[in-house]
C-alpha atoms as a PDB file:
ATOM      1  CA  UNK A   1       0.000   0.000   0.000  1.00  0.00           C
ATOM      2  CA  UNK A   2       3.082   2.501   0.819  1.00  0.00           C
ATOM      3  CA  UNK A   3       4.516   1.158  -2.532  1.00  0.00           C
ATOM      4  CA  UNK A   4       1.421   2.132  -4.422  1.00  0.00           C
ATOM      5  CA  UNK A   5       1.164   5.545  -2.476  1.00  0.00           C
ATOM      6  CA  UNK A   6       4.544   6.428  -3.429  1.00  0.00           C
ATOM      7  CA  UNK A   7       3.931   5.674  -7.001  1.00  0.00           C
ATOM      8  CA  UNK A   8       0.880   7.453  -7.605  1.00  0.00           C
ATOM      9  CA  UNK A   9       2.115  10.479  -5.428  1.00  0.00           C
ATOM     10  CA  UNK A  10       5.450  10.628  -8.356  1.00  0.00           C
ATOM     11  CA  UNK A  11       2.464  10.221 -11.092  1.00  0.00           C
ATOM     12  CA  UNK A  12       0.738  12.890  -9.706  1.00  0.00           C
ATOM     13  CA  UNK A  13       3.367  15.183  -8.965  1.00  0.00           C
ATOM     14  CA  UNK A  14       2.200  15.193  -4.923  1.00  0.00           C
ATOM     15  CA  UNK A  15       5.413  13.602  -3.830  1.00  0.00           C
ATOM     16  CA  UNK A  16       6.142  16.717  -1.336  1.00  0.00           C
ATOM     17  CA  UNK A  17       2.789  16.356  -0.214  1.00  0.00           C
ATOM     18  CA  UNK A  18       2.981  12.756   0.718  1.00  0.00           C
ATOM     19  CA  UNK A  19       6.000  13.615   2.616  1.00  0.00           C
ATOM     20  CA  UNK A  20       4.843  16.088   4.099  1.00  0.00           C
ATOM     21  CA  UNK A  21       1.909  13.941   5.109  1.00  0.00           C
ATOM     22  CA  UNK A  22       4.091  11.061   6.421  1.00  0.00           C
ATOM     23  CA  UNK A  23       6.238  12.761   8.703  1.00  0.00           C
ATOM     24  CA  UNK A  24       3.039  14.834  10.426  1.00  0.00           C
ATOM     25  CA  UNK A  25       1.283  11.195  10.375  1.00  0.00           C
ATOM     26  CA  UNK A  26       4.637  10.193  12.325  1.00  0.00           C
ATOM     27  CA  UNK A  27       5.319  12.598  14.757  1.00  0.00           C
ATOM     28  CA  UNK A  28       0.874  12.524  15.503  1.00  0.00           C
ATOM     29  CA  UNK A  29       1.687   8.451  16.272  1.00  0.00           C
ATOM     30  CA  UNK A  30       4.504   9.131  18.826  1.00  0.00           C
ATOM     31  CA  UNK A  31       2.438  12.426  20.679  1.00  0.00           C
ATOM     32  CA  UNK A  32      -0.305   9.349  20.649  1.00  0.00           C
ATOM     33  CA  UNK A  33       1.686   6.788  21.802  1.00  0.00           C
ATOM     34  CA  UNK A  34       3.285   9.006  24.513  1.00  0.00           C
ATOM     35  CA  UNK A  35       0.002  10.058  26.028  1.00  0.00           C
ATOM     36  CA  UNK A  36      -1.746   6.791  26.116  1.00  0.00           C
ATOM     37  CA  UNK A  37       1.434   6.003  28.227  1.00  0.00           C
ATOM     38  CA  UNK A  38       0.399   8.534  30.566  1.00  0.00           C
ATOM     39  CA  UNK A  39      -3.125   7.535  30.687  1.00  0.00           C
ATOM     40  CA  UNK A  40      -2.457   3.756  31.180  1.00  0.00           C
ATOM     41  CA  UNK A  41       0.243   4.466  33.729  1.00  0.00           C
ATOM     42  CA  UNK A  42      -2.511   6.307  35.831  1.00  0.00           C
ATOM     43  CA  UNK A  43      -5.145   3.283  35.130  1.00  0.00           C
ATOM     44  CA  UNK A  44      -2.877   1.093  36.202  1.00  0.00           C
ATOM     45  CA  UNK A  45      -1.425   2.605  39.343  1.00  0.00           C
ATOM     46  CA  UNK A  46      -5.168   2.713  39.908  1.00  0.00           C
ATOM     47  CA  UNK A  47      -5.301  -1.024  39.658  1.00  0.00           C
ATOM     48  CA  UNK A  48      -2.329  -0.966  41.553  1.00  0.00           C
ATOM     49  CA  UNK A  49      -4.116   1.160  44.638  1.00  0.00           C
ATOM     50  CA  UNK A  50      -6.791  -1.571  44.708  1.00  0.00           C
ATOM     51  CA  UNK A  51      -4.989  -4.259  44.694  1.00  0.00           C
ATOM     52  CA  UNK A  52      -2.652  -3.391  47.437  1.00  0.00           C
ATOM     53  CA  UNK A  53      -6.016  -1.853  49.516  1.00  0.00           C
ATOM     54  CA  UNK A  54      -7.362  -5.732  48.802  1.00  0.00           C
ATOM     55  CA  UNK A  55     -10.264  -4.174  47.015  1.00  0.00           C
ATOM     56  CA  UNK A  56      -9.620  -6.299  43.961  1.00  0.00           C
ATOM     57  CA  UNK A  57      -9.402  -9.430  46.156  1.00  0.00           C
ATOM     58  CA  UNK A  58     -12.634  -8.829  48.161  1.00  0.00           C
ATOM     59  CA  UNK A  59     -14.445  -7.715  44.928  1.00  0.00           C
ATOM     60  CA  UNK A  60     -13.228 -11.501  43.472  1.00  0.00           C
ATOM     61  CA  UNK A  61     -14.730 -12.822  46.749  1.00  0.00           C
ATOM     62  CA  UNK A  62     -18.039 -11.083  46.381  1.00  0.00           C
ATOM     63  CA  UNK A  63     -18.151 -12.357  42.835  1.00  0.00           C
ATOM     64  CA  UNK A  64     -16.798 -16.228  43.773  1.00  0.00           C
ATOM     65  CA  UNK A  65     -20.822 -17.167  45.112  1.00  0.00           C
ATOM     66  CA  UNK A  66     -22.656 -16.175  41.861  1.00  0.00           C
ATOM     67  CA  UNK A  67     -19.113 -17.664  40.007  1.00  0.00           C
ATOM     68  CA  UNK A  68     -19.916 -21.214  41.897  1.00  0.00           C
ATOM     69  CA  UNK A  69     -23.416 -21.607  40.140  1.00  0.00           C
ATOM     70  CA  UNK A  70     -21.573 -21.004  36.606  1.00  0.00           C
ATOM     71  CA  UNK A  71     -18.942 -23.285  37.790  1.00  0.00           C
ATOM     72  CA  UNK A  72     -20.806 -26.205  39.638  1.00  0.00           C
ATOM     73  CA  UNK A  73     -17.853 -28.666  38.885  1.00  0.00           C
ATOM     74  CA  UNK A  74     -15.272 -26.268  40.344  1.00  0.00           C
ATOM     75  CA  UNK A  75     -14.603 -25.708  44.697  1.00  0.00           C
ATOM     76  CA  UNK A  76     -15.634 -22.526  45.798  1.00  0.00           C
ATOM     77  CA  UNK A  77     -11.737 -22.665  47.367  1.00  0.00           C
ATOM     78  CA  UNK A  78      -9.699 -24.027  44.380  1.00  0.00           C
ATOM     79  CA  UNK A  79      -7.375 -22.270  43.109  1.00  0.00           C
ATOM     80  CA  UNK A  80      -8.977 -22.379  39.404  1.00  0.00           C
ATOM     81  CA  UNK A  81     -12.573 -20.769  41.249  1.00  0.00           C
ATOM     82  CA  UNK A  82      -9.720 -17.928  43.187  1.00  0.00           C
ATOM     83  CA  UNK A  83      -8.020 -17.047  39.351  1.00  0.00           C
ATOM     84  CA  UNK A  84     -11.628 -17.047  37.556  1.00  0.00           C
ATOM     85  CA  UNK A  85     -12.645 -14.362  40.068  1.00  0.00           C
ATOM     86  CA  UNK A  86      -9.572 -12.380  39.837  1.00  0.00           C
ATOM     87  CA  UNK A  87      -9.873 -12.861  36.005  1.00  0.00           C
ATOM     88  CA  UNK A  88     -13.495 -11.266  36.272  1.00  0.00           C
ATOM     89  CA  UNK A  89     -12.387  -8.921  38.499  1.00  0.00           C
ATOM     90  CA  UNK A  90      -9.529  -7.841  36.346  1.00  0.00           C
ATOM     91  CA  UNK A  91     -11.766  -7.491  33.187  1.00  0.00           C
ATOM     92  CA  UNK A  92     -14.565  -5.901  34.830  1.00  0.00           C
ATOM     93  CA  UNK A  93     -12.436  -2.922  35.787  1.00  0.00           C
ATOM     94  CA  UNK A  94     -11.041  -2.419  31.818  1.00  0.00           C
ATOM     95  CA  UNK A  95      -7.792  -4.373  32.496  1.00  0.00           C
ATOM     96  CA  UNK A  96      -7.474  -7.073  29.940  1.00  0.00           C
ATOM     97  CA  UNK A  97      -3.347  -6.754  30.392  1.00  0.00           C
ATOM     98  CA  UNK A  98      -4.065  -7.854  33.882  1.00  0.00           C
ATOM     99  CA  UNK A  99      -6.641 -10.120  33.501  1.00  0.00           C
ATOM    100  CA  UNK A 100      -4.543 -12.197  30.896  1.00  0.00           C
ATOM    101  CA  UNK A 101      -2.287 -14.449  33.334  1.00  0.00           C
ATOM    102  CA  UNK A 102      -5.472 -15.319  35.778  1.00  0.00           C
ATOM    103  CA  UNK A 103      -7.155 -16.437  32.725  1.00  0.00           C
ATOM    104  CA  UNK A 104      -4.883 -18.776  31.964  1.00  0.00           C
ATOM    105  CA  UNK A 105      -3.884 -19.978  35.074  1.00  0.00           C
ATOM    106  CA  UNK A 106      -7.502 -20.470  35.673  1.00  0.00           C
ATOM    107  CA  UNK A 107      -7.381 -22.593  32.317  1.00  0.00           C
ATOM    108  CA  UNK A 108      -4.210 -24.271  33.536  1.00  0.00           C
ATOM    109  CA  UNK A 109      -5.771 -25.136  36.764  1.00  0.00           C
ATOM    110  CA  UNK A 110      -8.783 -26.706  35.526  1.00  0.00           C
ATOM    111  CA  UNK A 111      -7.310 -28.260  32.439  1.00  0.00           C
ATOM    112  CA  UNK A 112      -5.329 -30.224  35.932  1.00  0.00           C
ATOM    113  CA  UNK A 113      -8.924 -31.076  36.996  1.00  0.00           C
ATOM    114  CA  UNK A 114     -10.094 -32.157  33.275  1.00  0.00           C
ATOM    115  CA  UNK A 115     -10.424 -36.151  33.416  1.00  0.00           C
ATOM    116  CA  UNK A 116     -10.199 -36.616  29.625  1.00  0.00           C
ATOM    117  CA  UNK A 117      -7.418 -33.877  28.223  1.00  0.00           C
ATOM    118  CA  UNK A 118      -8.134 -34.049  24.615  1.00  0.00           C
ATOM    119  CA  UNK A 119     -11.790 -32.312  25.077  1.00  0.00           C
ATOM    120  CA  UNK A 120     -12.372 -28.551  27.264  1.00  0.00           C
ATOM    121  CA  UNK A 121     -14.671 -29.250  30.207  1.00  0.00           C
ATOM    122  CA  UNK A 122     -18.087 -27.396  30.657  1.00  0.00           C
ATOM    123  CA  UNK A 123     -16.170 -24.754  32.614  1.00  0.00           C
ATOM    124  CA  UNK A 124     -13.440 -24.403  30.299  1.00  0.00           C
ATOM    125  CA  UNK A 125     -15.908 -23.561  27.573  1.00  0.00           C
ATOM    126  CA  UNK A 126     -17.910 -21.084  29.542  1.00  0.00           C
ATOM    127  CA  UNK A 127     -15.033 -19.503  31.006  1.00  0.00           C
ATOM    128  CA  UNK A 128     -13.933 -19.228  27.738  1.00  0.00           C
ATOM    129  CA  UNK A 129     -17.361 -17.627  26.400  1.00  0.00           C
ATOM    130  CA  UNK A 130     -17.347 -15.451  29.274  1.00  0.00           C
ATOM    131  CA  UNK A 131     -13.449 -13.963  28.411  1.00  0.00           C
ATOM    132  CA  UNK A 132     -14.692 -13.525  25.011  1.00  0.00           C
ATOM    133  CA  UNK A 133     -17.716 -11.249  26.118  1.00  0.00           C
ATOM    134  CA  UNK A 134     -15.365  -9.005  27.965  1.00  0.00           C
ATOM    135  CA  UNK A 135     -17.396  -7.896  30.805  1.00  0.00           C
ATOM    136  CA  UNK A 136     -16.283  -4.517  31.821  1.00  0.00           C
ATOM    137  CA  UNK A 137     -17.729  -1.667  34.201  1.00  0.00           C
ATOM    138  CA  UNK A 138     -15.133   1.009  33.337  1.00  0.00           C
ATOM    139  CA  UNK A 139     -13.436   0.321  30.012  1.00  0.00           C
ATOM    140  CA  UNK A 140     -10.216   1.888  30.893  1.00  0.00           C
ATOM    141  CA  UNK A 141      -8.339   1.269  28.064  1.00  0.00           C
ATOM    142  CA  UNK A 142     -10.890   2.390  25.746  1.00  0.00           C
ATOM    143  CA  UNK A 143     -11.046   5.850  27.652  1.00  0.00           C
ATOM    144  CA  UNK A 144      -7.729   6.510  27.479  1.00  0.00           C
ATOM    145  CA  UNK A 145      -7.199   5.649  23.768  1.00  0.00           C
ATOM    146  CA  UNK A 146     -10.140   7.852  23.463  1.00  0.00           C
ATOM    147  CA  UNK A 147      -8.633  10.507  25.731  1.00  0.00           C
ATOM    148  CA  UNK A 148      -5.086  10.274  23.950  1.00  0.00           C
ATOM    149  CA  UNK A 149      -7.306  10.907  20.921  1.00  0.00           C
ATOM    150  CA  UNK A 150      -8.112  14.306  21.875  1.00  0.00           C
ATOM    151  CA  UNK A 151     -12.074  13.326  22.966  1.00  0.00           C
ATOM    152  CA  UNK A 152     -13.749  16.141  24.898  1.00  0.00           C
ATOM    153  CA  UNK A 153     -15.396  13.702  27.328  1.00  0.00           C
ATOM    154  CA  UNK A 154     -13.934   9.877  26.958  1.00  0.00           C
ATOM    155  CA  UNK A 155     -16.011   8.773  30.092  1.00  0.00           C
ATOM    156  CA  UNK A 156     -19.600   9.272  28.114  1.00  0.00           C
ATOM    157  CA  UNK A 157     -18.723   5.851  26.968  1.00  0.00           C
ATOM    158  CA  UNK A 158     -18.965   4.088  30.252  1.00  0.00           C
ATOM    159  CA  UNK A 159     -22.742   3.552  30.547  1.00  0.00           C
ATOM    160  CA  UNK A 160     -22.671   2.013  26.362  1.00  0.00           C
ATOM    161  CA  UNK A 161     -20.155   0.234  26.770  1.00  0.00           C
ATOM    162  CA  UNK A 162     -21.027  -1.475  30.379  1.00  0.00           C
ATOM    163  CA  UNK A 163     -24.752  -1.935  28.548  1.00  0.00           C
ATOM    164  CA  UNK A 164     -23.149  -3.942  25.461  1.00  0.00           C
ATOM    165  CA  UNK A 165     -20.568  -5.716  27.861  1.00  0.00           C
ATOM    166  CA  UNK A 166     -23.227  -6.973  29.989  1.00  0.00           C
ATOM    167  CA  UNK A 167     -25.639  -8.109  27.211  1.00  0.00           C
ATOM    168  CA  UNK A 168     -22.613  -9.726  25.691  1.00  0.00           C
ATOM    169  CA  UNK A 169     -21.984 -11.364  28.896  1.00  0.00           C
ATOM    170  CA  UNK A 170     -24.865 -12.776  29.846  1.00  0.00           C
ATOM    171  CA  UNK A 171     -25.397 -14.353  26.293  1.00  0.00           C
ATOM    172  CA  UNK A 172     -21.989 -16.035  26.690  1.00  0.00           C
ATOM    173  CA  UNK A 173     -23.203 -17.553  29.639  1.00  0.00           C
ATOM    174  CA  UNK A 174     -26.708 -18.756  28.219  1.00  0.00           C
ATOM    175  CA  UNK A 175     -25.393 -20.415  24.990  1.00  0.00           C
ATOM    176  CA  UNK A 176     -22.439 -21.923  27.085  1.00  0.00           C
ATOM    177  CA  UNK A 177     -25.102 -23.493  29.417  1.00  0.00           C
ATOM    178  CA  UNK A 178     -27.876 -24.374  26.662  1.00  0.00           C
ATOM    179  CA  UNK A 179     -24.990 -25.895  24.758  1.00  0.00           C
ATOM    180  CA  UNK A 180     -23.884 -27.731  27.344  1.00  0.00           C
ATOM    181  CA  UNK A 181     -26.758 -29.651  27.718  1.00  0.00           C
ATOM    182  CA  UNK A 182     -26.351 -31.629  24.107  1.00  0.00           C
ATOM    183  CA  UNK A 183     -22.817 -33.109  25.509  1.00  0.00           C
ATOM    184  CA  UNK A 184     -21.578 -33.154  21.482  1.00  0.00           C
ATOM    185  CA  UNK A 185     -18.310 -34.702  21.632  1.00  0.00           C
END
């Protein structure tokens, strides 16, 4: 695509403009790059505040109840049911970076669990669905891409977005439970 710019800008005699255009389109990507830094380094000393407060551990312990009903074949204690809920947890608050290595120890832990390990368990595949939905209450990396983009008010998105997360979410969870009842290996 660069080649064919190039060739059509020398056709067209707009070569200085497509220069010109390039370097502006450059230095736009770093100023970009450098405040999303900013914004994602305040997100996640955020993250950081409520972990260290334990916030993000008794928010996974709220959420570990309602998490044993999805997860009947799971113990409320394991250590697959403790990384699910920190995985939740994690996504809920906009932090897929985060939420990444509890989502696959989670998988880990339960693949230990899995009696036959050639085929996902039940909750494998609707802890899968679920990660897919991507649950979130405050998209935070969304907001600050938006707010590195030069948006007036990034946060409008918050209600949308936590509207299409949940719908999202909840229809995971309903196709990975009607599913599960035709056993198709």
């Amino acid at each position: 695509m660069i080649l064919i710019s190039f060739v059509c800008a020398i056709f067209t005699g707009n070569i200085a403009n497509t220069f010109d255009a390039m370097l502006l389109a450059s230095k736009k990507a770093v100023e970009f790059a450098i405040s999303l830094i900013g914004i994602m380094a305040f997100w996640l000393g955020i993250v950081k505040i409520a972990q260290n407060s334990g916030l993000m551990e008794k928010f996974s312990k709220l959420i570990k109840k309602p998490l044993g009903f999805l997860f009947p074949d799971l113990k409320q204690n394991s250590d697959a049911m403790s990384n699910i809920a920190l995985n939740v947890s994690a996504n809920a608050f906009g932090l897929g970076n985060a939420a990444t290595p509890f989502g696959i120890k989670a998988m880990e832990d339960m693949q230990e669990q899995n009696k036959d390990k050639e085929t996902a368990t039940n909750s494998m595949c609707t802890f899968l669905a679920m990660n897919t939905a991507g649950f979130q209450i405050v998209p935070a990396l969304v907001i600050a891409i938006l707010a590195a983009s030069g948006m007036e008010n990034p946060g409008q998105i918050i209600l949308p977005t936590l509207i299409v997360t949940s719908i999202a979410f909840v229809s995971a969870i309903f196709f990975s439970k009607l599913l599960e009842r035709f056993n198709i290996k």
